[in-house]
Protein backbone atom coordinates (compact mmCIF):
# COMPACT_ATOMS: atom_id res chain seq x y z
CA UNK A 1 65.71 -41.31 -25.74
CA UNK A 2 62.19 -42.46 -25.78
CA UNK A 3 60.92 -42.40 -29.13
CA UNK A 4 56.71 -40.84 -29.60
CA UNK A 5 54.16 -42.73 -31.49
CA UNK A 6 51.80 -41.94 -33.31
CA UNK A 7 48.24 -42.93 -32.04
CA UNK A 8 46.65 -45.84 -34.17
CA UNK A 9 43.04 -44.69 -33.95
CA UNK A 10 42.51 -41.65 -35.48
CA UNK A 11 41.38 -38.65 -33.19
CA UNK A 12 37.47 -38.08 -33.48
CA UNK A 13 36.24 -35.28 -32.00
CA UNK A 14 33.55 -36.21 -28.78
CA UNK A 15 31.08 -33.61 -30.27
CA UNK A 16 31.03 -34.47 -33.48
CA UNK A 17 30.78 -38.57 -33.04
CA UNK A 18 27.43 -37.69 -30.59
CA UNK A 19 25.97 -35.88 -33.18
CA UNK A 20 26.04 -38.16 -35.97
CA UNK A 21 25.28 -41.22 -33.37
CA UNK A 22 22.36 -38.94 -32.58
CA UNK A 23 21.53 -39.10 -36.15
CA UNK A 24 21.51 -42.60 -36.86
CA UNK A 25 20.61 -44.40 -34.30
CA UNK A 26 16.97 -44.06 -34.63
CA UNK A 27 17.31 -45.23 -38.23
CA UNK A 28 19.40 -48.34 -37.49
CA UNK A 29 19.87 -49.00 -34.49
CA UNK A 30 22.33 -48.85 -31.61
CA UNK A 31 25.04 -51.69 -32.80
CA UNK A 32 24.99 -50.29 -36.34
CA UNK A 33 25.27 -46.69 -35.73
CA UNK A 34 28.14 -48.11 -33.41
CA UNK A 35 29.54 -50.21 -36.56
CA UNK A 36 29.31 -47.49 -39.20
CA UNK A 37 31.07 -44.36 -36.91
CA UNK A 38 33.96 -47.08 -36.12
CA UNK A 39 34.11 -48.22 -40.02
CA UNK A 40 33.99 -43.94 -40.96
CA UNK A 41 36.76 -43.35 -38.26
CA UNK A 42 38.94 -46.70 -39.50
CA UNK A 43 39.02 -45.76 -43.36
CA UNK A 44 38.72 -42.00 -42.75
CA UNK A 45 35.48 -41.80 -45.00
CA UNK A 46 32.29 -39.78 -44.21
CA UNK A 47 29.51 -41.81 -42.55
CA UNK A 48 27.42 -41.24 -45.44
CA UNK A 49 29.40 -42.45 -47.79
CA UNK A 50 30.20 -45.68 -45.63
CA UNK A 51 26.22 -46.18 -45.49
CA UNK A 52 26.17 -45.42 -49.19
CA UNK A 53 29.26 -48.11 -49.61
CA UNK A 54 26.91 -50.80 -47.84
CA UNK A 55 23.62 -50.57 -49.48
């Protein structure tokens, strides 16, 4: 029997990540809006509090 994994990335809805890029882009940028979603989605913490975190 084949045994199911579970994904490693956790599941993000498409919606939801266009929105907050939406949000922050224009305030830092492409690359670090792109940095800060992936850094919210790796440690499961809110993108505010992962820009709070690094300032």
């Amino acid at each position: 029997m084949l045994e199911q994994t579970q994904p490693t990335q956790p599941i993000i809805r498409f919606d939801d990540e266009v929105e907050v890029a939406a949000r922050l882009v224009p305030q830092f940028g492409y690359e670090e809006a792109e940095r800060i979603i992936e850094m919210s989605a790796r440690t499961h913490r809110p993108v505010d509090r992962v820009i709070a975190d690094a300032a």
